[in-house]
Protein backbone atom coordinates (compact mmCIF):
# COMPACT_ATOMS: atom_id res chain seq x y z
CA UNK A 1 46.92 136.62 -10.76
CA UNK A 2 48.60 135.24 -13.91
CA UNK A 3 51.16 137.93 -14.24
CA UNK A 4 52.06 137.38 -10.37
CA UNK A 5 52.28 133.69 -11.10
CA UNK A 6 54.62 135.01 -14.08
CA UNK A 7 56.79 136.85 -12.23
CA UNK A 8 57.30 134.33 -9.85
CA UNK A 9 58.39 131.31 -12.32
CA UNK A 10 60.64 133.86 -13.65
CA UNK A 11 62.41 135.86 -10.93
CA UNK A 12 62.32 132.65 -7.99
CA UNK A 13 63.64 134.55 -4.75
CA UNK A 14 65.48 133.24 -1.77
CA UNK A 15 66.65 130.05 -3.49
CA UNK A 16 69.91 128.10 -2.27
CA UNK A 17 70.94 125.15 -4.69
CA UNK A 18 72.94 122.42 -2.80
CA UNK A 19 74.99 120.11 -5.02
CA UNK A 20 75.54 116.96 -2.96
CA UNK A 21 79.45 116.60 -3.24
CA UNK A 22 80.45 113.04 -4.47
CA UNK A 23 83.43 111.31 -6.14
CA UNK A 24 81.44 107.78 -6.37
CA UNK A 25 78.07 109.16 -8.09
CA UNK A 26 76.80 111.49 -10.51
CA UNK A 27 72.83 112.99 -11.31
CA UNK A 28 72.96 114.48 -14.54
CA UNK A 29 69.70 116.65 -13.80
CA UNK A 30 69.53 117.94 -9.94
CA UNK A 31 67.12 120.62 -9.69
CA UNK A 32 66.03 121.46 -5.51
CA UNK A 33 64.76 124.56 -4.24
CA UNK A 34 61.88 127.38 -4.10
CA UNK A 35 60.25 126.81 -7.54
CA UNK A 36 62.55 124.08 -8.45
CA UNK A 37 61.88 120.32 -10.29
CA UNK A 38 63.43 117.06 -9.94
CA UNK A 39 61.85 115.70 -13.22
CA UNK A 40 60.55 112.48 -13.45
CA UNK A 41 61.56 109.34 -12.28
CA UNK A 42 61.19 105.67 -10.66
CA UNK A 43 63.45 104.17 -8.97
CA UNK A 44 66.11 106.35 -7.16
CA UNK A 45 66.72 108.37 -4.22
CA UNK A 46 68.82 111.29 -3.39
CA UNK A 47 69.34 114.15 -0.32
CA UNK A 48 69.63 117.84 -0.64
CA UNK A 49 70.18 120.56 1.40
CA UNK A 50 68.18 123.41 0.66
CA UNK A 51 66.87 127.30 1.82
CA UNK A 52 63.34 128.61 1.33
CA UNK A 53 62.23 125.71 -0.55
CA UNK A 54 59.33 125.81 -2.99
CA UNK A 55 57.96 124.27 -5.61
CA UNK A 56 57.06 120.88 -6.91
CA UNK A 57 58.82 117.83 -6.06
CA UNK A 58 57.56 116.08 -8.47
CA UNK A 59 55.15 112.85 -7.84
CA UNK A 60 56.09 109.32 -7.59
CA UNK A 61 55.64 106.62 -6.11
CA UNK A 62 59.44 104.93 -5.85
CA UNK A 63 61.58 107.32 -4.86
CA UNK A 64 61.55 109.86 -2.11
CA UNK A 65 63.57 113.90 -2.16
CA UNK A 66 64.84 114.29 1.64
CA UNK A 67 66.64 117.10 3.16
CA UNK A 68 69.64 116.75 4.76
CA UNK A 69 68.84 112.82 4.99
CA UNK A 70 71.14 110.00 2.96
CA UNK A 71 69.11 106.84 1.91
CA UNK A 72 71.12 104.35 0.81
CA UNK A 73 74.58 104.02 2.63
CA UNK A 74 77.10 103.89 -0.45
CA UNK A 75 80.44 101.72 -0.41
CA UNK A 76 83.23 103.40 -0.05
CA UNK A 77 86.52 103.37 -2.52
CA UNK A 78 88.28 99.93 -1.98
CA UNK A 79 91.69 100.07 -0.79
CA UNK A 80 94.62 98.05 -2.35
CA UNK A 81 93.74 94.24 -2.65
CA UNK A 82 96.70 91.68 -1.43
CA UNK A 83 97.61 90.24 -4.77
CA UNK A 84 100.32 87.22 -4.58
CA UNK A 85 101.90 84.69 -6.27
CA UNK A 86 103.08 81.31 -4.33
CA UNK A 87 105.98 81.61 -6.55
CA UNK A 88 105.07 78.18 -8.35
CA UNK A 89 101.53 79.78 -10.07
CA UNK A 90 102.50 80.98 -13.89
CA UNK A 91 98.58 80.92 -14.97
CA UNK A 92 97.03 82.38 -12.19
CA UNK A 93 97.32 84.44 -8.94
CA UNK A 94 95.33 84.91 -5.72
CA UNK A 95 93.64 88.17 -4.66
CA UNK A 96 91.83 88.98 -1.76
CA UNK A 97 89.86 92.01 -1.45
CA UNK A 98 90.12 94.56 1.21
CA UNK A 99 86.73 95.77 1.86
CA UNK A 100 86.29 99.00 3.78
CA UNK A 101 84.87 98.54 7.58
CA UNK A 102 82.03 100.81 6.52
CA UNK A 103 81.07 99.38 3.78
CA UNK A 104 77.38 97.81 3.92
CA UNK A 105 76.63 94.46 3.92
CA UNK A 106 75.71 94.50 0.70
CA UNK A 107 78.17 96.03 -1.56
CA UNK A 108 79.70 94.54 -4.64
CA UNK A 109 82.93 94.49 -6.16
CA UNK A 110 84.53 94.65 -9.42
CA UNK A 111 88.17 94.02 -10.01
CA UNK A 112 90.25 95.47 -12.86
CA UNK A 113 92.73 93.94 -14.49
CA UNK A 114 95.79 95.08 -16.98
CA UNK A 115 99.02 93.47 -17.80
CA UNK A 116 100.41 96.74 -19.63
CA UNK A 117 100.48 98.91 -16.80
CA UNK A 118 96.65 100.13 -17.53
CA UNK A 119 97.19 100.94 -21.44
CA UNK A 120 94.62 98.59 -21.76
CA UNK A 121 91.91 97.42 -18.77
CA UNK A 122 90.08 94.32 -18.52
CA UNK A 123 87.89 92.92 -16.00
CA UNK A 124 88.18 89.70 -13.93
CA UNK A 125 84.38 88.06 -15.02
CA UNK A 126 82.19 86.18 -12.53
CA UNK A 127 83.66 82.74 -13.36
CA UNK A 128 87.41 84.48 -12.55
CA UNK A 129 88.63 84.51 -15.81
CA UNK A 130 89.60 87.74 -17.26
CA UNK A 131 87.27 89.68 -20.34
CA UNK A 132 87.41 92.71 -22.14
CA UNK A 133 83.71 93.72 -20.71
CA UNK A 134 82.26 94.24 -17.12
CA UNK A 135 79.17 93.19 -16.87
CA UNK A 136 76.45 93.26 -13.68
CA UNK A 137 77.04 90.07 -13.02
CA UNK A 138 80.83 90.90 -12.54
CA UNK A 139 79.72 92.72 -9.41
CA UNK A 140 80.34 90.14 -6.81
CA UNK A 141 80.01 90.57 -2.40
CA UNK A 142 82.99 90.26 -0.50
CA UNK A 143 81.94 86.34 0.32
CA UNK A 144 82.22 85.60 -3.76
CA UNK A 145 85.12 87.06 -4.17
CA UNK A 146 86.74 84.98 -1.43
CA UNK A 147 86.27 86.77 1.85
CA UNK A 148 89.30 87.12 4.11
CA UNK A 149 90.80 83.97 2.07
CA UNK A 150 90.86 85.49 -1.62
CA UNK A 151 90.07 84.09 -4.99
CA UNK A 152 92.18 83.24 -7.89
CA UNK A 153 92.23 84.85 -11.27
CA UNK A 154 92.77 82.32 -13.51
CA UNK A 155 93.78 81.66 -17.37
CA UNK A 156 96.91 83.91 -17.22
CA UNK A 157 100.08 84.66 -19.19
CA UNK A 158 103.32 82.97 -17.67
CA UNK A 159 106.12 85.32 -16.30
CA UNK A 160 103.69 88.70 -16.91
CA UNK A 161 103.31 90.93 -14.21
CA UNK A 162 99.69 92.03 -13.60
CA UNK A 163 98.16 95.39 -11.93
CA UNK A 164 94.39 95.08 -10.37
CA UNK A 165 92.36 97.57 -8.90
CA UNK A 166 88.67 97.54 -6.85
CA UNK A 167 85.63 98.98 -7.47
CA UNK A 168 82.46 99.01 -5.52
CA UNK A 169 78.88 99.63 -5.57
CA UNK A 170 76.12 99.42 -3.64
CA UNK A 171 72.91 99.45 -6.24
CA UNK A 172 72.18 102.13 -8.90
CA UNK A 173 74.26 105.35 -9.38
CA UNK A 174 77.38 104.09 -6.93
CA UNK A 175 79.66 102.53 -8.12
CA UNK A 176 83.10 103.64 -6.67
CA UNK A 177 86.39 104.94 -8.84
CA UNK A 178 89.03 102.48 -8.75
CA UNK A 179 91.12 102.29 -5.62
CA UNK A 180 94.75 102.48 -5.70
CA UNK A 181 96.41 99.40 -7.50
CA UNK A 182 98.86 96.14 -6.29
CA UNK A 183 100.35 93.99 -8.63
CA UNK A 184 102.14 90.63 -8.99
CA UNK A 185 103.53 88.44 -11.65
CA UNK A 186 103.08 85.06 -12.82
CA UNK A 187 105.89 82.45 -12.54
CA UNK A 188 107.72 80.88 -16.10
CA UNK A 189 106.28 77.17 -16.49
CA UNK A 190 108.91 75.06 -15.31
CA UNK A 191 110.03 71.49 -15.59
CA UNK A 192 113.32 69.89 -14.02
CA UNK A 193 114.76 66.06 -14.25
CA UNK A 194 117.64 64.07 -12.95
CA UNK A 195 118.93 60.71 -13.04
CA UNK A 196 121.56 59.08 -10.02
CA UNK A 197 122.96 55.42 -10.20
CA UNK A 198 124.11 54.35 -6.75
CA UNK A 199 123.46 52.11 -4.09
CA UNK A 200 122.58 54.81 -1.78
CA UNK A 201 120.86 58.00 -1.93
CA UNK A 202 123.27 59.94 -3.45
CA UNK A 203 123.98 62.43 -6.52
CA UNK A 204 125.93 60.92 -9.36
CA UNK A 205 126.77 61.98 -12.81
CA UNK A 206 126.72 60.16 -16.25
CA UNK A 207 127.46 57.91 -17.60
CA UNK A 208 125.31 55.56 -15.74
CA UNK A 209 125.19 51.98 -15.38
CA UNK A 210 123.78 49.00 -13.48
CA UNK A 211 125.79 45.39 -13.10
CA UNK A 212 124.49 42.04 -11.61
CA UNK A 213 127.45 40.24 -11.64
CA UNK A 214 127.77 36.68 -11.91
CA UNK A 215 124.25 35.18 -11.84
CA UNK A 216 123.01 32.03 -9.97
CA UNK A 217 120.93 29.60 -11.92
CA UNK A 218 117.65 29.63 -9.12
CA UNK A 219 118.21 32.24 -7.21
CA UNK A 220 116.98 35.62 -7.84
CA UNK A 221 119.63 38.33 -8.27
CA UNK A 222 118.87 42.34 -7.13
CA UNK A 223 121.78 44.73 -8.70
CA UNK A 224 123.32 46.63 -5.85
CA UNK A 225 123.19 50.24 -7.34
CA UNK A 226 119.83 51.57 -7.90
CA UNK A 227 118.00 54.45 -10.39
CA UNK A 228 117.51 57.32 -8.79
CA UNK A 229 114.89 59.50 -10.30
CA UNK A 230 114.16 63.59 -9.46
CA UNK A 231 111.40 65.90 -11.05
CA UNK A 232 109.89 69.42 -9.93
CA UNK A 233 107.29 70.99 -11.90
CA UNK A 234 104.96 73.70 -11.27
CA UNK A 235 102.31 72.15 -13.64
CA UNK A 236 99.23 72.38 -12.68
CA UNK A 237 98.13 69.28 -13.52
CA UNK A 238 101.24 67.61 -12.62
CA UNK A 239 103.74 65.21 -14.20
CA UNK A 240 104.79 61.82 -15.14
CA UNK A 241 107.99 59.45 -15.37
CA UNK A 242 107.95 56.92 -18.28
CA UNK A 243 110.45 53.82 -18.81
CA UNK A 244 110.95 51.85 -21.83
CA UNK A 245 113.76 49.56 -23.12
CA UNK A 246 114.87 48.59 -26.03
CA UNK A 247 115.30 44.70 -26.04
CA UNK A 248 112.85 43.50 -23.78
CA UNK A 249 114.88 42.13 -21.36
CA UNK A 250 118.64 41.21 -20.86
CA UNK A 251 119.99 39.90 -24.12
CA UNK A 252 123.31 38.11 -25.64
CA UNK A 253 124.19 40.16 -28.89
CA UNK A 254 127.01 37.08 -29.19
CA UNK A 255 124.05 34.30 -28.51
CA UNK A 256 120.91 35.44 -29.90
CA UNK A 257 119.36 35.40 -26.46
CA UNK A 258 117.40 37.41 -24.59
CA UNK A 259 116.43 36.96 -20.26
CA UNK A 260 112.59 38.22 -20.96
CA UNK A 261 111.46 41.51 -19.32
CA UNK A 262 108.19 40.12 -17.46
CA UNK A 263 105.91 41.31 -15.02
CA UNK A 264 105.63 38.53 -12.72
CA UNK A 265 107.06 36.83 -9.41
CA UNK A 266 110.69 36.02 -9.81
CA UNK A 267 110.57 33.80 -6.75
CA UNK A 268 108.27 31.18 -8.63
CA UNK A 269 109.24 32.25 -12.32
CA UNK A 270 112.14 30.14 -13.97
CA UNK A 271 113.67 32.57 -15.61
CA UNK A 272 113.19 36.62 -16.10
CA UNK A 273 114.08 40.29 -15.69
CA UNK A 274 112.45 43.22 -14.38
CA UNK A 275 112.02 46.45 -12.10
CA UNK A 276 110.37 46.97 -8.44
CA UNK A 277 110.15 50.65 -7.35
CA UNK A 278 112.19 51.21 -3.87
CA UNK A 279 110.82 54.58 -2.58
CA UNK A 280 109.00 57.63 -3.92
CA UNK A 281 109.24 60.99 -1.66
CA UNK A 282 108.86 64.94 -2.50
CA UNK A 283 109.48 68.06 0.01
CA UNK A 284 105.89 69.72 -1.16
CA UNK A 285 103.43 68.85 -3.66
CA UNK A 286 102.48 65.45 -5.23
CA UNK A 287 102.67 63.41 -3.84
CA UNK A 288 104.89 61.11 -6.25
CA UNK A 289 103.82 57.53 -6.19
CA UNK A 290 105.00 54.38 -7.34
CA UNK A 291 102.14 52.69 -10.63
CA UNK A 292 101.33 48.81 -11.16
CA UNK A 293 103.02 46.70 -12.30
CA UNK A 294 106.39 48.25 -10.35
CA UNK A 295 104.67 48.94 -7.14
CA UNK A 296 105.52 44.91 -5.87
CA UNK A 297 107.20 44.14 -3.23
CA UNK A 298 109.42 40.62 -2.71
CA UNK A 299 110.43 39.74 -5.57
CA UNK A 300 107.51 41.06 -7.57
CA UNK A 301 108.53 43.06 -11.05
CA UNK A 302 107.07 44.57 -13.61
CA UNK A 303 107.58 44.44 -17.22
CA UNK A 304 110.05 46.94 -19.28
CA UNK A 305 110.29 46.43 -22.93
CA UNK A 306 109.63 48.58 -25.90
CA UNK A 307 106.40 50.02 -24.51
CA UNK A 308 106.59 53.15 -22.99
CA UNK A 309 104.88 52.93 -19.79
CA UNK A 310 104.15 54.62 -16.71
CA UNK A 311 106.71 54.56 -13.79
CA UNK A 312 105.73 57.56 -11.38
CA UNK A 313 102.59 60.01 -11.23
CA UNK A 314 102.58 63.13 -8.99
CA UNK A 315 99.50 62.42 -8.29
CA UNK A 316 97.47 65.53 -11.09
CA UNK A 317 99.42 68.16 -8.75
CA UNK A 318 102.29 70.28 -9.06
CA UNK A 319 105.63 68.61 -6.90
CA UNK A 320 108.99 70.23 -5.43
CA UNK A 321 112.07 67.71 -5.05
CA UNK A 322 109.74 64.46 -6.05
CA UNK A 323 112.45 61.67 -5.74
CA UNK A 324 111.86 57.69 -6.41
CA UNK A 325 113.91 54.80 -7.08
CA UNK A 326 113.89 51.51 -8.33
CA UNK A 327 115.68 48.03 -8.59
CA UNK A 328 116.68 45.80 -11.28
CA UNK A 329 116.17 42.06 -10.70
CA UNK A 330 116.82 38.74 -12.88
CA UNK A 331 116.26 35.16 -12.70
CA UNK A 332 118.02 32.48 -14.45
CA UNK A 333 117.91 28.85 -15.37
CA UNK A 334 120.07 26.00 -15.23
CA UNK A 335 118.96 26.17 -19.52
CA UNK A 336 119.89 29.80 -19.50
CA UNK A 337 122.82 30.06 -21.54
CA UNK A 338 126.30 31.54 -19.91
CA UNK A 339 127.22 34.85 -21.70
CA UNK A 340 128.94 37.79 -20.77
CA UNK A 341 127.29 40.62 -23.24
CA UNK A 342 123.64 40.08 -21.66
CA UNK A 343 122.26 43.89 -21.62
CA UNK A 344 119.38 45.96 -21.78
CA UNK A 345 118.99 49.61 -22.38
CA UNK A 346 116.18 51.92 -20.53
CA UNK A 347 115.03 55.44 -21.99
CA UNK A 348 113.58 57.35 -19.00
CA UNK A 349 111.21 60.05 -20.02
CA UNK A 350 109.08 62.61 -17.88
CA UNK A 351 106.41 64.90 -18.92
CA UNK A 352 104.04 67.79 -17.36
CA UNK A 353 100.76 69.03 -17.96
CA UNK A 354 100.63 72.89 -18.37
């Protein structure tokens, strides 16, 4: 009996090995047949197709060796994700995954990432920023990625262009190759500001200047022309317009005197000079609005003088054609003294978060 049992371990007849064919998982040690082993394990399944089989299957308790019968439904390769840029984003861009039909319910993704055309590969981590390592918790469903509305990938290089491909799994030993790639490109941070003088809504070029007139002690006086202000800016956290002057209100070089800048109600105030916004509008974004103290209205100003202060906010957002404009206004006194030199000189300044 023991050389039979020899013969047989050695010399197995009628034995067909089936390799399951896969591009999406790999067993390093498949053993099926007549006088076959599987080896030990706990935790996996697997199907083969097989002859005359024989032999031990092994024994355990967590994973079962079927014939001709899958057990876990694997995701498929991803196809292409849509990958865009709104043509104002220059530190991130939106993907949205295209998840096969048959994928089950609950595969995971990975997305790869490379802005050298795949010499080097990152990963886009769980909190969408992009890391040298992937990591399980990188694996996200189709719902945390986005769904049918995408995700962004944030914290990137402006004006790079960026490839991505997807990979998915559905639990141990399937994870997918990468499906094909799409690609897209961050825009250059961007910044753009114009000033107009003129009584209507117009564009003007410089020099620019703003008269009264002759004054009226008691009466408050609005200049005719008006500053007209533009700004566009893709920052994402949006922009601002500053004013300052540079002596405080009108003032006589030939007197020594100087009309106050004030913030205050002409229409009761004896005597002083200052600014009312007249409109604030944008085509997208923002929106830009008018900030205390030159949001009055009347004959409410606010203050200009060597303080640089804040005119117009976009509101923390990115804006596309913001435009506002504002008014000058003075008050005088019958104490004011008569001069022809009174002047005052405003620095207008915007800025942009990036």
């Amino acid at each position: 009996m023991k050389k039979i049992v020899s013969l047989l371990s050695s010399f197995p007849m009628f034995i067909v090995l089936a390799f399951p064919a896969s591009t999406n998982y790999r067993l390093d040690a498949f053993e099926f047949g007549g006088g076959g082993g599987t080896g030990s394990s706990t935790g996996y399944s697997f199907e083969g197709i097989a002859g005359e089989t024989g032999g031990n299957a092994g024994n355990s308790t967590t994973y079962g060796a079927n014939t001709g019968l899958m057990l876990v439904q694997q995701a498929n390769v991803p196809p292409a994700p849509t990958f865009v840029n709104s043509s104002s984003w220059y530190n991130k861009l939106k993907i949205t995954i295209n998840k096969d039909s048959g994928d089950p319910t609950d595969a995971t993704y990975a997305i790869a990432i490379s802005d050298d055309n795949w010499v080097t590969t990152e990963w886009v981590q769980n909190d969408n920023t992009v890391g040298a390592t992937l990591g399980s918790e990188d694996f996200q469903t189709y719902a945390n990625w986005g769904g049918a509305s995408g995700e962004f990938i944030i914290g990137l290089t402006p004006n790079t262009t960026y490839k991505v491909k997807v990979t998915a799994s559905q639990g141990k030993y399937t994870q997918s190759p990468l499906g094909p790639e799409a690609s897209a490109a961050t825009s250059q941070v961007s910044i753009s500001f114009d000033l107009d003088v003129s009584s209507i809504d117009e564009e003007t070029a410089a020099p620019y200047s703003v008269s009264f007139g002759d004054l009226s002690a008691g009466s408050v006086t609005t200049a005719t022309n008006k500053v007209w202000i533009d700004l566009t800016t893709n920052a994402e956290s949006g922009g601002y317009i500053y004013i300052s002057g540079v002596n405080s209100g009108l003032k006589s070089t030939v007197l020594n005197y100087t009309i106050s800048a004030v913030s205050a109600d002409l229409s009761v105030s004896s005597e002083g000079f200052g600014i009312q916004s007249s409109s604030s509008t944008e085509s997208a974004g923002g929106p830009l609005i008018e900030l205390t103290p030159y949001d009055g209205t009347s004959q409410n100003v606010g203050i200009v003088n060597t303080t640089i202060r804040e005119l117009y906010s976009t509101s923390g957002n990115p804006i596309t054609s913001g435009r506002g404009s504002f008014v000058l206004k003075t008050k005088i006194s019958s104490s004011t003294p008569a001069a022809d030199d009174y002047a005052e000189t405003f620095t207008i300044i915007t800025s942009a978060t990036f």
